[in-house]
Protein backbone atom coordinates (compact mmCIF):
# COMPACT_ATOMS: atom_id res chain seq x y z
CA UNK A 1 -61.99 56.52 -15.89
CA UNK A 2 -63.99 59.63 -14.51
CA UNK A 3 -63.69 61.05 -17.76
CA UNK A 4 -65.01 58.14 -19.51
CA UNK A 5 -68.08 57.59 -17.38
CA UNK A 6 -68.75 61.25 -17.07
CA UNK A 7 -68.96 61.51 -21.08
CA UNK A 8 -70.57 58.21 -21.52
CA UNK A 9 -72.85 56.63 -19.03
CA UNK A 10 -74.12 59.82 -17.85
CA UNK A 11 -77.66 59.60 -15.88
CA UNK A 12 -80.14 61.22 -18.26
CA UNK A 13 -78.31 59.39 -21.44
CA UNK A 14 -77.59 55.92 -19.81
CA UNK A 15 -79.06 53.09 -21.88
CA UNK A 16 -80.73 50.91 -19.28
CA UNK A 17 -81.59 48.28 -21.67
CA UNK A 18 -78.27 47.61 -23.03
CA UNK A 19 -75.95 47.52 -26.14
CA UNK A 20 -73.89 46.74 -23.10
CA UNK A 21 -71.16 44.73 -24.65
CA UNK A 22 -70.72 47.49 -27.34
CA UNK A 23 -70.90 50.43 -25.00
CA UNK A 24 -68.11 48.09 -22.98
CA UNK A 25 -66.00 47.44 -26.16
CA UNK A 26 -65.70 51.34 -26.76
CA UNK A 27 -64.85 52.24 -23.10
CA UNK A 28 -62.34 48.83 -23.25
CA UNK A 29 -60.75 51.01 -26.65
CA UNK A 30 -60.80 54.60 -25.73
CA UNK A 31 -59.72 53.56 -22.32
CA UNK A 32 -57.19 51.55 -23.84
CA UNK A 33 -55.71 54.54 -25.74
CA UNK A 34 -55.31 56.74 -22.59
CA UNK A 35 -52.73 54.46 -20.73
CA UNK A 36 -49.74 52.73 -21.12
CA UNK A 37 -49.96 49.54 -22.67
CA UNK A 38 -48.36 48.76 -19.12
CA UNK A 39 -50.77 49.81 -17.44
CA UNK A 40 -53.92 47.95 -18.68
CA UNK A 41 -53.83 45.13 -16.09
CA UNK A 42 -53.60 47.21 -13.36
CA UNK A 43 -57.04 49.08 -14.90
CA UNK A 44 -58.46 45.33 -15.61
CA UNK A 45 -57.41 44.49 -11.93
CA UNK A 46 -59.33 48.18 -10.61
CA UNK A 47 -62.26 47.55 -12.85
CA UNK A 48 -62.80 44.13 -11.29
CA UNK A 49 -62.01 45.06 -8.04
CA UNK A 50 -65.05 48.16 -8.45
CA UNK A 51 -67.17 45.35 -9.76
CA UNK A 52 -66.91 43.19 -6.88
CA UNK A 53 -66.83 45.98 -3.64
CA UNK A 54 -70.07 48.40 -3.86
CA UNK A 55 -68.13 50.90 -1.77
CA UNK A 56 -64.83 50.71 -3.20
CA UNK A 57 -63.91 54.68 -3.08
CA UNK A 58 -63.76 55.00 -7.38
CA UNK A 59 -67.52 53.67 -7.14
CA UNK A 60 -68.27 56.24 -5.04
CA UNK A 61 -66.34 59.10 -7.42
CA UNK A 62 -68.09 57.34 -10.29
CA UNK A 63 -71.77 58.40 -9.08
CA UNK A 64 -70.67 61.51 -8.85
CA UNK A 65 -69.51 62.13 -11.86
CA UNK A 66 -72.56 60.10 -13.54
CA UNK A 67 -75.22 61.15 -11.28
CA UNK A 68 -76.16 57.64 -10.90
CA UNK A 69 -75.96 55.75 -7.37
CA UNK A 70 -75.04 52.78 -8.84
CA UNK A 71 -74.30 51.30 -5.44
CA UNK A 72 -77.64 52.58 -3.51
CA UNK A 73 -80.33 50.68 -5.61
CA UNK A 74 -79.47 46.32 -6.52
CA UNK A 75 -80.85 47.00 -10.16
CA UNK A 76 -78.50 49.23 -10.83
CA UNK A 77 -75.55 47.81 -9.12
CA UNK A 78 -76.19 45.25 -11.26
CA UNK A 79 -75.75 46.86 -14.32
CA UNK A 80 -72.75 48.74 -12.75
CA UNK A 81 -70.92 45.27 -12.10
CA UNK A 82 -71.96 43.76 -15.49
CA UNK A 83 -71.16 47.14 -17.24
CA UNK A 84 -67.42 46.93 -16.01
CA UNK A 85 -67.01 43.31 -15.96
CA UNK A 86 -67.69 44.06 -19.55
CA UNK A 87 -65.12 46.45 -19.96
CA UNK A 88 -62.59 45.04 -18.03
CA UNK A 89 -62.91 41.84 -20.69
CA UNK A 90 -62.66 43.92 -23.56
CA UNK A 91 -59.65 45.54 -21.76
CA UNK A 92 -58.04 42.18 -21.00
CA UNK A 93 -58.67 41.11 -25.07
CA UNK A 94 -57.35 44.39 -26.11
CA UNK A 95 -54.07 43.37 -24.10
CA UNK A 96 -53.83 40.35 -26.11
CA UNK A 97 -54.28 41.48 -29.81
C-alpha cells in the first residue's frame, strides 16, 4: 500500500479534481496483483477501516510517503476517504470476478 500511494497519489502529481474512480480501479488491480487472492478482504477490511479513523497509524505512514496530510485539512480527508472507499470497492469487485 505504501508503495502504491508513494508512486501514485504523490503530492505535487495528485489530481485534486478527480478521475477518482479510475485512479481507484488501477490501485483496486495493481493492488490486487501484489497479494494473495486470500488476502484481499483483509486489504478491503484495512482500506475501510483507514477510511473511517483519520488517525489510524497506516494514515499516518500514508502522508508520509505522499507528502500529503490527508488527515490535517477536512478537504482533503475527504478525498482521502472517498479515494479508498473507491479502491476498496474495486478491490471487493475484483474478489468477485
Amino acid at each position: 500500500m505504501l508503495f502504491e500511494f508513494g508512486c501514485y497519489y504523490i503530492a505535487d502529481e495528485f489530481p485534486w479534481q478527480g478521475p477518482f474512480q479510475t485512479w481507484a480501479r488501477d490501485s483496486a488491480e495493481r493492488l490486487a496483483n501484489l497479494v494473495e487472492k486470500e488476502e484481499v478482504a483483509a486489504l478491503v477490511s484495512l482500506l475501510l477501516e483507514m477510511a473511517g479513523n483519520r488517525r489510524h497509524p497506516m494514515v499516518f505512514a500514508l502522508e508520509q510517503e505522499t507528502h500529503i496530510d490527508w488527515s490535517e485539512d477536512d478537504r482533503f480527508w475527504q478525498v482521502f476517504a472517498d479515494l479508498v472507499t473507491l479502491i476498496a470497492a474495486a478491490l471487493s469487485s475484483t474478489r468477485t470476478s
